[in-house]
Protein backbone atom coordinates (compact mmCIF):
# COMPACT_ATOMS: atom_id res chain seq x y z
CA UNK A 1 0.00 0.00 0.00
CA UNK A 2 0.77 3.68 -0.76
CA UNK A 3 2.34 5.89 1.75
CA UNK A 4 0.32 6.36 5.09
CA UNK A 5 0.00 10.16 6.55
CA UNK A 6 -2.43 10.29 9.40
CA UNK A 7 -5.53 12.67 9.62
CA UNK A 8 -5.70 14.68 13.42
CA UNK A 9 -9.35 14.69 14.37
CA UNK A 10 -11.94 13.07 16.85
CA UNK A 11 -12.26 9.54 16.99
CA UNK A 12 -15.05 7.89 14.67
CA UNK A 13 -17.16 4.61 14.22
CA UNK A 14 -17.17 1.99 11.75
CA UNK A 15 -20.43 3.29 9.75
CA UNK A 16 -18.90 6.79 10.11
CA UNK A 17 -15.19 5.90 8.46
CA UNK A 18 -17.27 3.82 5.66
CA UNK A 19 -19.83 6.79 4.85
CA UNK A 20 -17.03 9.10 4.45
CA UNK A 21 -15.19 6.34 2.24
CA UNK A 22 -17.94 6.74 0.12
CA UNK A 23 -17.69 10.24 -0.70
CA UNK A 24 -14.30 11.47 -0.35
CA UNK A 25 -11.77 11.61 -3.14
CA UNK A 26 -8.84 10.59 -1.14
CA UNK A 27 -8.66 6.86 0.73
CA UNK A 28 -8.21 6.08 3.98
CA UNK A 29 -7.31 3.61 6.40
CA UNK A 30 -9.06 2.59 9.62
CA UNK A 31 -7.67 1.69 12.82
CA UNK A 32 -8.72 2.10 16.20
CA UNK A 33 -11.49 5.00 15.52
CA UNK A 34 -8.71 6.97 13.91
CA UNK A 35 -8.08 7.33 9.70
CA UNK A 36 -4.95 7.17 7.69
CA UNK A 37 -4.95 9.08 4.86
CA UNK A 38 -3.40 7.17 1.69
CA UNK A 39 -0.70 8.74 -0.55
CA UNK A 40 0.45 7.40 -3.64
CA UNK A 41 3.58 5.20 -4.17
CA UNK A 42 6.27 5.42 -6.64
CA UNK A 43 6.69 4.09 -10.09
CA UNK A 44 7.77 0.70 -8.74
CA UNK A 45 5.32 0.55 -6.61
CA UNK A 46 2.73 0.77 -8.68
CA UNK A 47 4.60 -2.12 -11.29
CA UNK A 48 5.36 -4.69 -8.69
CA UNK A 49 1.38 -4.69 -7.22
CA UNK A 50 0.12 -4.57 -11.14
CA UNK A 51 2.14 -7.43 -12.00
CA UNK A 52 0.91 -9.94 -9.13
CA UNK A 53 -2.65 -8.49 -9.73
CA UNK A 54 -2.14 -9.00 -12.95
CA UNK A 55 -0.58 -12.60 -12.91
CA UNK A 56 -2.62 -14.35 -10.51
CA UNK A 57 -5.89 -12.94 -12.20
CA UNK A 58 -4.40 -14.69 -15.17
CA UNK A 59 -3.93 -17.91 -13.26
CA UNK A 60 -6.96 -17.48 -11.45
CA UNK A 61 -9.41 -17.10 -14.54
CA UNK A 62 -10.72 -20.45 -14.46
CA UNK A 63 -10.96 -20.63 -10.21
CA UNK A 64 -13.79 -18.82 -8.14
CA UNK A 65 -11.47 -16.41 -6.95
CA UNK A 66 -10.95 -12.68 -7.70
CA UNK A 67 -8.31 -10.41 -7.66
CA UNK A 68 -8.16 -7.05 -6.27
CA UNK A 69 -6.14 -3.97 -6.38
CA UNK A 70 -5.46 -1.94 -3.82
CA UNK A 71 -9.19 -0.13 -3.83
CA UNK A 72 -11.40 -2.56 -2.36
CA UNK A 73 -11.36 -2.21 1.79
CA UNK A 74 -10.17 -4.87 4.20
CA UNK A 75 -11.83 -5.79 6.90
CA UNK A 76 -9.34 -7.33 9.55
CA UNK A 77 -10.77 -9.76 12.67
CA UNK A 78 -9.87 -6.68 15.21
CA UNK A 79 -12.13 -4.28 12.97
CA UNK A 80 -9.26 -2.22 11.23
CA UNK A 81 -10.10 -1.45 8.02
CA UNK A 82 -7.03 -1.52 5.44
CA UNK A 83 -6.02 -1.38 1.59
CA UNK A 84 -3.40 -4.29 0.81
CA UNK A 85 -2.15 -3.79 -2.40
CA UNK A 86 -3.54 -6.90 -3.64
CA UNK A 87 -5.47 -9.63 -2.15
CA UNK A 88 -7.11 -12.80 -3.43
CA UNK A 89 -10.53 -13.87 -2.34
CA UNK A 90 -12.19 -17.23 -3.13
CA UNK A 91 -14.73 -18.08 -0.88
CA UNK A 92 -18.36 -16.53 -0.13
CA UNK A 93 -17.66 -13.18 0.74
CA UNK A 94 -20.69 -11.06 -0.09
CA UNK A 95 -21.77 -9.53 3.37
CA UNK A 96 -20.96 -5.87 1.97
CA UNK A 97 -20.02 -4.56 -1.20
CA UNK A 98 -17.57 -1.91 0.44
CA UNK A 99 -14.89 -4.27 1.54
CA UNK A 100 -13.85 -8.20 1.94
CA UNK A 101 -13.15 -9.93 5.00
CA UNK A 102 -12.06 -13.38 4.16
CA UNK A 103 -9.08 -12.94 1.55
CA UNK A 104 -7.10 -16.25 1.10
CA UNK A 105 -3.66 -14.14 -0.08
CA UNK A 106 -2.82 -10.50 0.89
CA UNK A 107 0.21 -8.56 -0.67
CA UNK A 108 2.05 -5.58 0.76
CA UNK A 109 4.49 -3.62 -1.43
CA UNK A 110 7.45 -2.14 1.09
CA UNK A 111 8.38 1.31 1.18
CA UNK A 112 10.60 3.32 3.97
CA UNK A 113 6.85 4.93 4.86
CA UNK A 114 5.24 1.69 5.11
CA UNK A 115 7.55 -0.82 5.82
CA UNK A 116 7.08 -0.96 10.27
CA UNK A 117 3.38 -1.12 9.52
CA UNK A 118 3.64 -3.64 6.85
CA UNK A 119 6.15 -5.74 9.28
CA UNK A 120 4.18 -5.35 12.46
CA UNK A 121 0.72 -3.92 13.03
CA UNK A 122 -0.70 -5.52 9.32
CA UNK A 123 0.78 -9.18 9.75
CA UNK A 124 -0.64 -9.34 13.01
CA UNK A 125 -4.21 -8.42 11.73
CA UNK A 126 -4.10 -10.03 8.98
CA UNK A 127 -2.20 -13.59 10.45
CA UNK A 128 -5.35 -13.29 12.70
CA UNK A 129 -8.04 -13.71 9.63
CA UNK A 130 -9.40 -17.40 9.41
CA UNK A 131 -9.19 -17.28 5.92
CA UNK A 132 -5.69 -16.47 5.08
CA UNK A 133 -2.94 -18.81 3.84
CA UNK A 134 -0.15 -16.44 2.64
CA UNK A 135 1.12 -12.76 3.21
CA UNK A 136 3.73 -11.59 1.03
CA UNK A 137 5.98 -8.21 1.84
CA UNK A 138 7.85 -7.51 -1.58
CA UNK A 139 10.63 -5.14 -1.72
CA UNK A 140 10.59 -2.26 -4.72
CA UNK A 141 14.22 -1.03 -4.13
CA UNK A 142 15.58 -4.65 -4.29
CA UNK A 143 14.84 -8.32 -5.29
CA UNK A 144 13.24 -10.17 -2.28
CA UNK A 145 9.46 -11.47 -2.47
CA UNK A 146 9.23 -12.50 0.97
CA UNK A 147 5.66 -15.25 2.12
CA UNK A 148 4.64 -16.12 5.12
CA UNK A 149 2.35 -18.84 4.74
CA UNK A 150 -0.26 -20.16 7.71
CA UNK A 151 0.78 -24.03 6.49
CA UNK A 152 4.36 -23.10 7.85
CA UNK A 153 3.55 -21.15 11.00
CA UNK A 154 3.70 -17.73 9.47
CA UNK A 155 7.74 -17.89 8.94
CA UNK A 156 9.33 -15.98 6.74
CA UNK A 157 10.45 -17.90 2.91
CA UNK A 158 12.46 -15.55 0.54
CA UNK A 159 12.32 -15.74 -3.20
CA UNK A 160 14.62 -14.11 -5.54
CA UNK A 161 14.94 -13.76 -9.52
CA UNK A 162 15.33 -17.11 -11.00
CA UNK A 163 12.52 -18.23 -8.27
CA UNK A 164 8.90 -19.35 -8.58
CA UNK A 165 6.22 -18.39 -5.47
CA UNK A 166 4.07 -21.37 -4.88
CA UNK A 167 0.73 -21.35 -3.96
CA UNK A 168 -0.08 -24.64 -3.13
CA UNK A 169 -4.17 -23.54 -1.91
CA UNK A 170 -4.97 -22.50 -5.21
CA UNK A 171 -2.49 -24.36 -7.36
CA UNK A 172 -0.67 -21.74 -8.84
CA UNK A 173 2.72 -19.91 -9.03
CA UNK A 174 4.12 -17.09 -10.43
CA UNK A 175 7.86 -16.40 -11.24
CA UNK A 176 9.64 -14.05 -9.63
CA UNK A 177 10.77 -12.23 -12.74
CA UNK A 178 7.09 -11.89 -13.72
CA UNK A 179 6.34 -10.22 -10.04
CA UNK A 180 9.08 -7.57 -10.81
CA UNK A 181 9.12 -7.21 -14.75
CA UNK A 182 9.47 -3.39 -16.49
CA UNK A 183 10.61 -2.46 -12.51
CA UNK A 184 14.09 -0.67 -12.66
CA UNK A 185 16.45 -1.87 -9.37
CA UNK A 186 20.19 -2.78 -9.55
CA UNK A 187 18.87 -6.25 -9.00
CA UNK A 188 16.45 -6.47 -11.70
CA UNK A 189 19.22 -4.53 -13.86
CA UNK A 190 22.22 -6.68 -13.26
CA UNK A 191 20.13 -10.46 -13.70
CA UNK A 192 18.73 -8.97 -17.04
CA UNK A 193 22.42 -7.80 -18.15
CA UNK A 194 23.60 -11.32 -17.27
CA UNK A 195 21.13 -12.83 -19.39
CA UNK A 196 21.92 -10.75 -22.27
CA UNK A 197 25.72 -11.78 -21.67
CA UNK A 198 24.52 -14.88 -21.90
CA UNK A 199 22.49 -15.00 -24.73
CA UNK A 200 25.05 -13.38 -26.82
CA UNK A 201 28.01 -15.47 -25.62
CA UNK A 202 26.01 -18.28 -26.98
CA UNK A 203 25.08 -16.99 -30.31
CA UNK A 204 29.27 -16.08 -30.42
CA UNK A 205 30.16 -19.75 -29.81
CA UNK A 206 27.37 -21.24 -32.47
């Protein structure tokens, strides 16, 4: 999720924070009676959470699961209200059409803003919903997808370029180089320069 700036004011309720969802032209977070405001994230960012949207909605296409994008609401077990990036929901989840509350995968994109929410506060709300099998924190500046999954007590697996994420839930996985393809890093930069040495090297030696 984009940067989070909180909003000074009186504390509010539930129905409150999702009326005012409703009309305002800026999104905002939930926790505790008190709103985050939501401020955009940078180019790679935005890349890393449209790729996984974008790949497991392509893996997904013949499952009944959808895949959403950082706009639809959150609704943790403690009552938060949050924005992942992406999440995956595949079971019954029609109480409300302002937000979900029984996503299977959730995905966090790290920033320096985000990053000791993303690690702390979120992975214990979210860890906490029945539904979940896998949180994934995926770094923008670097290479490193890391998943926690609820089959392996929530520890931490890292996956780098040259990788494949498993989902074993829903059957699917998507490369690594897929989650962080058009994103500019020295990571991302240097594995596709080695390929291209190695491509070439090989059309030099036929």
């Amino acid at each position: 999720m984009a940067v989070t700036k909180r909003r000074e004011h009186a504390l509010i309720s539930e129905s409150e924070y999702l009326e005012g969802e409703q009309v305002s032209d800026i999104r905002h977070e939930y926790v505790a009676g008190e709103v985050y405001a939501m401020v955009g994230g940078k180019v790679n960012h935005v890349l890393i959470a449209g790729n996984v949207s974008g790949e497991l909605r392509a893996r997904l296409k013949d499952q009944d699961c959808m895949v959403f994008q950082s706009d639809m609401k959150l609704r943790t077990a403690e009552g938060s209200f949050r924005y992942p990036d992406v999440m995956v929901v595949c079971e019954d989840d029609t109480q409300s059409d302002l937000y979900r509350q029984a996503p299977v995968i959730i995905v966090e994109v790290l920033s320096s803003a985000t990053r000791k929410v993303d690690q702390t506060s979120k992975l214990r709300e979210y860890t906490q919903i029945p539904s979940l099998q896998a949180y994934l924190l995926i770094e923008q500046d670097c290479v490193d997808v890391e998943v926690m999954r609820r089959s392996n007590g929530w520890r931490s697996e890292h996956f780098f370029l040259g990788d494949a994420v498993e989902f074993p839930s829903l059957g699917v996985s998507v490369p690594v180089e897929e989650i962080y393809a058009r994103v500019q890093n020295a990571d991302v930069d240097a594995y596709l320069k080695a390929q291209q040495d190695a491509e070439q090297s090989e059309q030099e030696q036929e």
